[in-house]
Protein backbone atom coordinates (compact mmCIF):
# COMPACT_ATOMS: atom_id res chain seq x y z
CA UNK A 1 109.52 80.17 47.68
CA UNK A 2 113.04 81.05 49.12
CA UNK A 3 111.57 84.57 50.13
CA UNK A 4 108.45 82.92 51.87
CA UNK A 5 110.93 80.55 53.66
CA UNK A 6 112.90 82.91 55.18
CA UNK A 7 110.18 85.49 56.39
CA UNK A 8 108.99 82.12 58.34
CA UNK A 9 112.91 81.35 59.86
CA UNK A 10 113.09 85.49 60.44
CA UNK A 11 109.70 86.13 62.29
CA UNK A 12 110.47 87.09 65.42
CA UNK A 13 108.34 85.56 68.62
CA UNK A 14 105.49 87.54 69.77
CA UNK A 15 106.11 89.97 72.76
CA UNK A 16 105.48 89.48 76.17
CA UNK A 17 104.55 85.73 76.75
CA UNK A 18 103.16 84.62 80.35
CA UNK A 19 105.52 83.12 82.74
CA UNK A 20 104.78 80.51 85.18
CA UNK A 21 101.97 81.07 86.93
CA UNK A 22 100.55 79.06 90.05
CA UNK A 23 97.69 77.73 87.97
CA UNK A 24 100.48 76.07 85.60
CA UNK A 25 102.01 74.43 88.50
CA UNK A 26 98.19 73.64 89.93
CA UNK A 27 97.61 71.57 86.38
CA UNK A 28 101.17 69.81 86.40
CA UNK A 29 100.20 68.91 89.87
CA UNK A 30 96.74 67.52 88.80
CA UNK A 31 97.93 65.94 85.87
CA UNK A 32 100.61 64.42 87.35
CA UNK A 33 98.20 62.70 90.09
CA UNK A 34 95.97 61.82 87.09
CA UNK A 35 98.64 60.03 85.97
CA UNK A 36 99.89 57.63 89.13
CA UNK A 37 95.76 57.32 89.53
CA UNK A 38 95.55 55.49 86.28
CA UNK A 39 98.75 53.99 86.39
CA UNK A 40 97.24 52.78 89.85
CA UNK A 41 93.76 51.81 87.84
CA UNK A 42 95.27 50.24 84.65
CA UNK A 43 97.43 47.14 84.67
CA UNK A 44 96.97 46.27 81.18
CA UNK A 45 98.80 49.24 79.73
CA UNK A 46 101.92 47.55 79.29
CA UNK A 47 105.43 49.39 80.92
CA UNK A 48 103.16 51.27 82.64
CA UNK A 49 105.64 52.29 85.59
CA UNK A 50 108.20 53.35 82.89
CA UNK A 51 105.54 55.51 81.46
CA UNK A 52 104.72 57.18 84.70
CA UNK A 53 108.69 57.89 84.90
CA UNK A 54 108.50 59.52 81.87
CA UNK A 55 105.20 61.88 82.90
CA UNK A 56 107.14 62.99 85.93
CA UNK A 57 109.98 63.93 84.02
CA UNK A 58 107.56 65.48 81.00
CA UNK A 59 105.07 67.17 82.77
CA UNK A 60 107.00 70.01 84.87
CA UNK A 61 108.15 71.15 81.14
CA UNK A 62 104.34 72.50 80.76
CA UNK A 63 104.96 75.73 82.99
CA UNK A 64 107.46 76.91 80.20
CA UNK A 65 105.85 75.75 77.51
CA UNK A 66 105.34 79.99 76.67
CA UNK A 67 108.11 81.37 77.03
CA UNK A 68 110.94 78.62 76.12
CA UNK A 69 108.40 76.66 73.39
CA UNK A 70 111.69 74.88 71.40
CA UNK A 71 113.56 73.49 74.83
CA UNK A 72 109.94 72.07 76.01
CA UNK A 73 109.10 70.24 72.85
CA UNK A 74 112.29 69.08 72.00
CA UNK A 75 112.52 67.48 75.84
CA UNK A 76 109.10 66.35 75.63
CA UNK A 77 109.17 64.36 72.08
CA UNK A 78 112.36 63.88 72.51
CA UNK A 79 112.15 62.26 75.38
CA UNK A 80 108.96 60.18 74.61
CA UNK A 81 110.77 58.84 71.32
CA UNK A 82 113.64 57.95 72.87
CA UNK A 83 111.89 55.91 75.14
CA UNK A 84 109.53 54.53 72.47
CA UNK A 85 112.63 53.16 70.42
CA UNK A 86 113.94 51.54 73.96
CA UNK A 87 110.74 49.87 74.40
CA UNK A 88 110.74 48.30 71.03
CA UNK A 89 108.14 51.02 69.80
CA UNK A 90 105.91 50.16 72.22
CA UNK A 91 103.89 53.54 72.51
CA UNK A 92 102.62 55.08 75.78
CA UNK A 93 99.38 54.15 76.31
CA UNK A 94 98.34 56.62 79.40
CA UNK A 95 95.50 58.93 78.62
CA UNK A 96 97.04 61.91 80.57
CA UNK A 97 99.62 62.79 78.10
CA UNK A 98 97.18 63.20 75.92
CA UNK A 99 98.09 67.00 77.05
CA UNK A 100 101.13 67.62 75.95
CA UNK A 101 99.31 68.42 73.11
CA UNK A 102 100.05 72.13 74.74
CA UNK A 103 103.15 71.53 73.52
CA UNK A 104 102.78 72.10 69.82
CA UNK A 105 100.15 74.64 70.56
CA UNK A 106 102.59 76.99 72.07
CA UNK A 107 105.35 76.23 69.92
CA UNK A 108 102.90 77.97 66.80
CA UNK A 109 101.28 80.51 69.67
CA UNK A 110 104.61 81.80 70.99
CA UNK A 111 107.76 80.57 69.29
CA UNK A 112 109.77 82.05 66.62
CA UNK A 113 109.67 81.83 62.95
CA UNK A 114 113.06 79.45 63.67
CA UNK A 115 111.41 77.76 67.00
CA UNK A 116 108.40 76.80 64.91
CA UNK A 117 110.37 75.26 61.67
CA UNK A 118 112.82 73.18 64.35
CA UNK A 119 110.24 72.27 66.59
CA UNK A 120 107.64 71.02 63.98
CA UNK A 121 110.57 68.94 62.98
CA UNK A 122 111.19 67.42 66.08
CA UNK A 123 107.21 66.36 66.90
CA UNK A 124 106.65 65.45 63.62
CA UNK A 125 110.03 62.95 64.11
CA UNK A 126 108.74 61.76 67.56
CA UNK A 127 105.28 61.15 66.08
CA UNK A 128 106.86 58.85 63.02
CA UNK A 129 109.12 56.71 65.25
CA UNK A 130 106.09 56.23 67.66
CA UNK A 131 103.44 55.12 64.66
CA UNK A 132 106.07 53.39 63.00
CA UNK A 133 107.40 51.44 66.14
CA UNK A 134 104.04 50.81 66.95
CA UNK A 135 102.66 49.65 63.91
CA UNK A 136 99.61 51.77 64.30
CA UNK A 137 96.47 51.14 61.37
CA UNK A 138 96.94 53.76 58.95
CA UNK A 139 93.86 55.42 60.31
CA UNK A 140 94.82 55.65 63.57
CA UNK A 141 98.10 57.19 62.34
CA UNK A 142 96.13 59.81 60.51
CA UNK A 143 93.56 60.33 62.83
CA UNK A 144 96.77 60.86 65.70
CA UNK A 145 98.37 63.19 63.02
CA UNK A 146 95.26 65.37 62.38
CA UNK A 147 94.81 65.61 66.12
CA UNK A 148 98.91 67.51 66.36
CA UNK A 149 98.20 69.80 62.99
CA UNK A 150 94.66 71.07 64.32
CA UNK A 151 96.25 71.87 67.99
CA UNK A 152 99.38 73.51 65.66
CA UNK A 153 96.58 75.33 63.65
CA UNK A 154 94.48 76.52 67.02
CA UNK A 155 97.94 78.18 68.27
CA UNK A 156 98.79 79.19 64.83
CA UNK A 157 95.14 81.24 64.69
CA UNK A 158 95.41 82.34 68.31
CA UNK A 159 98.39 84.01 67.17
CA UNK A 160 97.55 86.03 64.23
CA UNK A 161 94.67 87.16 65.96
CA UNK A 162 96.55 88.70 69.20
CA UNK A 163 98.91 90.46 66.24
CA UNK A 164 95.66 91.53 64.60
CA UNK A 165 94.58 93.00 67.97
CA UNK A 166 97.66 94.71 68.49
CA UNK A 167 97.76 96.51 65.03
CA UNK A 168 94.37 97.32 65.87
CA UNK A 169 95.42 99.10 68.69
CA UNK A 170 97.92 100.63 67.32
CA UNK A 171 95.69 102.05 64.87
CA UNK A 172 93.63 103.75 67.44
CA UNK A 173 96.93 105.60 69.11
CA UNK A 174 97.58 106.54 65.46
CA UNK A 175 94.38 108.10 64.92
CA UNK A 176 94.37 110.00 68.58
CA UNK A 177 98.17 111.17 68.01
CA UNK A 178 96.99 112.55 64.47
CA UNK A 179 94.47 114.89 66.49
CA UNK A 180 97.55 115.45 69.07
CA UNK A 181 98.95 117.03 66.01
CA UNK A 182 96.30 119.48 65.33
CA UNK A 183 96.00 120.38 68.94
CA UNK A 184 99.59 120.98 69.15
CA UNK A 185 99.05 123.89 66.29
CA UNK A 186 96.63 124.90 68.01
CA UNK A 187 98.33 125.63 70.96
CA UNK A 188 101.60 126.73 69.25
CA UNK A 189 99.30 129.30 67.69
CA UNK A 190 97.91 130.69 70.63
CA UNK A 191 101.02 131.51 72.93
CA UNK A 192 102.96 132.62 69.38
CA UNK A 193 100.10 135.05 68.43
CA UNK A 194 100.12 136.02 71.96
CA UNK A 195 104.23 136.68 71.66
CA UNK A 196 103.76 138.60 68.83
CA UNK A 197 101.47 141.12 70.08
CA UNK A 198 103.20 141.62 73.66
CA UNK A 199 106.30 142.39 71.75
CA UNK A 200 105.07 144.74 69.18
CA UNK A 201 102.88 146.62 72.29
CA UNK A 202 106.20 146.63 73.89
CA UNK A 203 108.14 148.34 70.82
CA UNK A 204 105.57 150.42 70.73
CA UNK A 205 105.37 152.10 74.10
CA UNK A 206 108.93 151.66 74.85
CA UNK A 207 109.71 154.99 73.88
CA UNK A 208 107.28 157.07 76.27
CA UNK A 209 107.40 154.32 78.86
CA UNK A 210 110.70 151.98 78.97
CA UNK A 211 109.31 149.68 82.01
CA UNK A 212 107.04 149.04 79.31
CA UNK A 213 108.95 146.78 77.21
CA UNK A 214 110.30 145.05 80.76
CA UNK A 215 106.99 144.27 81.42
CA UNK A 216 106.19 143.13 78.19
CA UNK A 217 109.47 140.86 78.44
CA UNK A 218 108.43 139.56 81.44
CA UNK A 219 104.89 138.54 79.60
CA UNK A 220 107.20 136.62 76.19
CA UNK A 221 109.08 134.96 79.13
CA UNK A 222 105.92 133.33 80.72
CA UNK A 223 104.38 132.43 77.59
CA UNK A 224 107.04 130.81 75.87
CA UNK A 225 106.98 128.99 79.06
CA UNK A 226 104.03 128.23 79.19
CA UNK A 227 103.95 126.89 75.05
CA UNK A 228 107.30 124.60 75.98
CA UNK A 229 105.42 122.64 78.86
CA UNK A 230 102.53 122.18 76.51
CA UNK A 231 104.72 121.20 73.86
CA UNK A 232 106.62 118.58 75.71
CA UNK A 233 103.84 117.02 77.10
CA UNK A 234 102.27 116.30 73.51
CA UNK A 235 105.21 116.09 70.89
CA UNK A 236 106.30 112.83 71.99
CA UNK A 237 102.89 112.00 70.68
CA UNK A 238 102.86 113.19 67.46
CA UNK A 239 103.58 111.11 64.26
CA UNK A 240 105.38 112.12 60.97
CA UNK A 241 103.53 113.67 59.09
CA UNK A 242 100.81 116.32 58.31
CA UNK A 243 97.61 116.68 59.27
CA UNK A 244 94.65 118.50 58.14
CA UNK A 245 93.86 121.59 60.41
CA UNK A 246 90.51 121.79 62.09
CA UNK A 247 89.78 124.47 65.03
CA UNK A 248 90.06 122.78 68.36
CA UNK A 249 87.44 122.94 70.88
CA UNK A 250 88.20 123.11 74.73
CA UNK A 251 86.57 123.54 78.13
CA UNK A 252 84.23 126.54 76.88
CA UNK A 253 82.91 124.20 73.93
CA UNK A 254 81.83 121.55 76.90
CA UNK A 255 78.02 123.37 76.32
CA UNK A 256 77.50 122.21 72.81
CA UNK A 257 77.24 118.68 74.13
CA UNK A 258 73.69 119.48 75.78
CA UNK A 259 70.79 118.49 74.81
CA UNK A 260 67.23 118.64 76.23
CA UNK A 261 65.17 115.18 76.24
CA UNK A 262 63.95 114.29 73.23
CA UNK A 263 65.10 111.63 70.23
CA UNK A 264 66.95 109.85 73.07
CA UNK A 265 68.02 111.15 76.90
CA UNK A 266 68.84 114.21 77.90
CA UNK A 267 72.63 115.54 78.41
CA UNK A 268 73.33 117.91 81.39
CA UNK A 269 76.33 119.71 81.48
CA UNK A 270 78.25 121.28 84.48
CA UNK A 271 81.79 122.76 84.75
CA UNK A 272 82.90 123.81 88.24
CA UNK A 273 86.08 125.45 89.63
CA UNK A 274 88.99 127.54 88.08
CA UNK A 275 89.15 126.34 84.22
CA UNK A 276 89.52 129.70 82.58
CA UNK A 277 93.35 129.24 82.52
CA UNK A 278 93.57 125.68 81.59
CA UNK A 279 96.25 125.58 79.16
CA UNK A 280 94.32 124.73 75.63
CA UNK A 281 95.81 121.70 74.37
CA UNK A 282 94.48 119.96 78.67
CA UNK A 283 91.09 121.78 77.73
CA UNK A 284 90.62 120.11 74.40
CA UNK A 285 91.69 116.70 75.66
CA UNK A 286 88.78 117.03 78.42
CA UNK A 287 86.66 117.97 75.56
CA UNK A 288 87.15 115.04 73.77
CA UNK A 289 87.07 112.85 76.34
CA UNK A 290 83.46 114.07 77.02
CA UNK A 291 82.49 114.44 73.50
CA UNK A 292 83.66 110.37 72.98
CA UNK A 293 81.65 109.48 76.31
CA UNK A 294 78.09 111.50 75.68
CA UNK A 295 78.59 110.08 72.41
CA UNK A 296 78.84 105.74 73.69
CA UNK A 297 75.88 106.45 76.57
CA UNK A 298 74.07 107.88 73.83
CA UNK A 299 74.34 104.76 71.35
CA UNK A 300 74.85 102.12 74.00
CA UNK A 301 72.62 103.33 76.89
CA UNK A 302 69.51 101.32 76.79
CA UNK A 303 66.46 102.93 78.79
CA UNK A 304 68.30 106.05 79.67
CA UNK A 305 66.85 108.87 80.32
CA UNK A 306 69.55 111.70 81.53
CA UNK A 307 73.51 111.73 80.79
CA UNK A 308 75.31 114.42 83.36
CA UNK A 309 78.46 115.48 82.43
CA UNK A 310 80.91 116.92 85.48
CA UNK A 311 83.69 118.74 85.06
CA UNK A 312 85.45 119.80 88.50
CA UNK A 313 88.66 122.02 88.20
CA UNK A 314 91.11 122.78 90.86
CA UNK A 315 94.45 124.02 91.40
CA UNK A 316 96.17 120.39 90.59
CA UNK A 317 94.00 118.56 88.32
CA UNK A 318 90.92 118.67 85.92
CA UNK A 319 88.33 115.83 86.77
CA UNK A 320 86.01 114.55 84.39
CA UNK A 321 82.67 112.66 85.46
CA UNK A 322 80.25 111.66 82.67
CA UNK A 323 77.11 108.88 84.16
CA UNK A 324 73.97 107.90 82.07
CA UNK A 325 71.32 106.14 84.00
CA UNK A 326 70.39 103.96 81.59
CA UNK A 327 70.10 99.69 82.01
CA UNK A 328 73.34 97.83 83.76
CA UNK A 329 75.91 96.70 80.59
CA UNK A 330 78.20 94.11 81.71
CA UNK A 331 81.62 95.02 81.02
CA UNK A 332 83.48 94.22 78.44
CA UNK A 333 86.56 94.24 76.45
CA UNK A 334 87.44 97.86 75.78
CA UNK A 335 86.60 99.28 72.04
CA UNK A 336 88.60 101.25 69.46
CA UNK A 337 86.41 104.66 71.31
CA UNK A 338 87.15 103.72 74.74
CA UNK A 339 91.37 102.55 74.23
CA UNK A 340 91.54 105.74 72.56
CA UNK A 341 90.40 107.47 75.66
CA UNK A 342 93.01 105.67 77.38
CA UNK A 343 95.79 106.85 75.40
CA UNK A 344 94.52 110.38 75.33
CA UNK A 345 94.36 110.39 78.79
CA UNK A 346 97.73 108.79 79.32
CA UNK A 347 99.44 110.99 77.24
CA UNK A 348 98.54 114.04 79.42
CA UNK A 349 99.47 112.10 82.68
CA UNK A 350 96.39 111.13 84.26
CA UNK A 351 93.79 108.14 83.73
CA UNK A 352 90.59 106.99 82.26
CA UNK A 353 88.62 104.50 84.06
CA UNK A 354 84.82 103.73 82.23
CA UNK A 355 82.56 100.79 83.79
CA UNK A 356 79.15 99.81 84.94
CA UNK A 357 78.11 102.23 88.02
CA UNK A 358 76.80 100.91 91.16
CA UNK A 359 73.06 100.05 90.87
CA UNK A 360 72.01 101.46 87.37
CA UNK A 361 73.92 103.29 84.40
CA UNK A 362 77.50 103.26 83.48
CA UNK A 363 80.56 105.80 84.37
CA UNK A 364 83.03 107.59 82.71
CA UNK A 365 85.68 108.99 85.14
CA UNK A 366 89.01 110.94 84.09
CA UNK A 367 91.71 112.96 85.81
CA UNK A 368 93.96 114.62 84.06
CA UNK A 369 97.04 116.81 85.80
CA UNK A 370 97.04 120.81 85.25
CA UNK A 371 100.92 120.23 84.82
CA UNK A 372 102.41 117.85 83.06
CA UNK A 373 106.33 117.46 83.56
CA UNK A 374 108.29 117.11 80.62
């Protein structure tokens, strides 16, 4: 029991909370004109002009309610206690603050482990004096306190769920950094091999031709280049670890995706412009970025009856087109295939934009640099 109550004081708050946004300060606005309208409408809730004090003064704490979840509660309940104990336990009786229910949503959605424990504390010690002050019916007291645990539970829910999203995601730049890994041997492989038999051609025409082994210097030099830009650009990647060693396609692999029309549409595949030098690690990233896009027109393309893949290569970038003609799909979220296009992309410095096409189908577009600074 200790151990389980300190994990819950030690969990830190989820990252990256909204700010204040104008639509925050659009509802505090509404609700505060809610507010003087039934203060306005209602003259038999009693204090009512005390109450409407209190809104203004509670209200403008929504905004922060994400990122400072402890201050705003303990102002809000606080405040609304106080008052209630000032008022003989006379309870507010205005509809409109029905929504600082927020308030204990966002203290389980975005407070700390600490935040949480103190802040349930607090409402739970604002909602007492008010029932008890108030002499409320036992059932209305329950029925108020079931109302504050399911809007603790809703935030409490929303949470876990964003934190299984993001493990989720995590998951999937695992899984494309573990192929990173393989494509980095790959290309390690290639310039080493190369290495190796520029400097034994070297040793061995070096006697019968020195500028032979010059030249053959000249060749290490370029390729060890050459295998450090690759290396930088995918190392920071890579994850401990090792993983199991598979030959790695590239741009000249591009024609296995084709496929004539058949059990499902037909994929056309073009490659245009200079990729015969594209270092081999870029070339298997455009690979898989194809292979992963034939592959979601061919399962989610309803009605289709071509897929073109485009490659276009020039003397900055590699650009990668893939269109299926099949019926208009809404966008959506992203999925674990397309995120992991995102990261693969990313990784080698350029972008990966998929989404329904103009008229009919849906698109696949990439760009990915030539050279990628370390």
């Amino acid at each position: 029991m200790r151990h389980l109550v300190r994990s819950v004081w030690t969990e830190p708050a989820p990252p990256d909370p909204p700010r204040p946004r104008g639509r925050d300060r659009a509802l505090v606005a509404a609700l505060l004109a809610l507010t003087a309208l039934e203060v306005a409408l209602r003259p038999d809730v009693p204090h009512r002009w005390i109450w409407l004090a209190v809104a203004a003064l509670i209200l403008p704490t929504l905004p922060w309610r994400r990122t400072r979840p402890l201050p705003a509660v303990v102002f809000a309940f606080g405040l609304s206690a106080a008052v209630t104990v000032l008022l003989g336990g006379e309870q507010s009786g205005l509809t409109t603050l029905t929504a600082l229910l927020l308030l204990p949503y966002a203290l389980f959605r975005w407070g700390s482990g600490r935040d949480t424990v103190l802040g349930t504390a607090i409402v739970l010690a604002g909602a007492a004096i008010g029932t008890v002050g108030s002499g409320l019916p036992a059932a209305d007291a329950a029925g108020g306190f079931t109302v504050l645990f399911a809007a603790a539970a809703l935030g409490l829910a929303n949470r876990y769920r964003a934190g299984a999203k993001a493990r989720e995601l995590d998951q999937v730049k695992l899984l494309e950094r573990e192929r990173l890994a393989r494509d980095l041997h790959d290309t390690v492989a290639h310039h080493v091999s190369a290495i190796a038999v520029r400097a034994q051609a070297g040793l061995a025409t070096a006697p019968a031709r020195p500028e032979a082994a010059t030249d053959a210097l000249r060749v290490i030099e370029a390729e060890a280049a050459r295998t450090l830009t690759e290396m930088c650009a995918i190392v920071r990647a890579l994850r401990a670890g090792r993983a199991e060693l598979e030959p790695n396609p590239g741009i000249g692999d591009l024609s296995r995706l084709a496929r004539p029309a058949g059990d499902g549409p037909a994929v056309e595949v073009r490659v245009a412009g200079p990729v015969g030098e594209l270092p081999p690690a870029l070339g298997a990233a455009v690979y898989r970025l194809a292979q992963e896009s034939v592959t979601n027109a061919l399962r989610h393309a309803r009605a289709a009856t071509r897929v073109q893949v485009r490659v276009r290569a020039d003397d900055t970038a590699v650009r990668l087109s893939v269109h299926d003609d099949g019926e208009h799909r809404p966008a959506a979220p992203p999925g674990l295939g397309r995120l992991g296009m995102g990261e693969r992309a990313a990784l080698f410095g350029g972008s990966c934009e998929s989404g329904p096409a103009p008229g009919r189908g849906w698109t696949v577009t990439a760009v990915l640099p030539r050279e990628v600074a370390p």
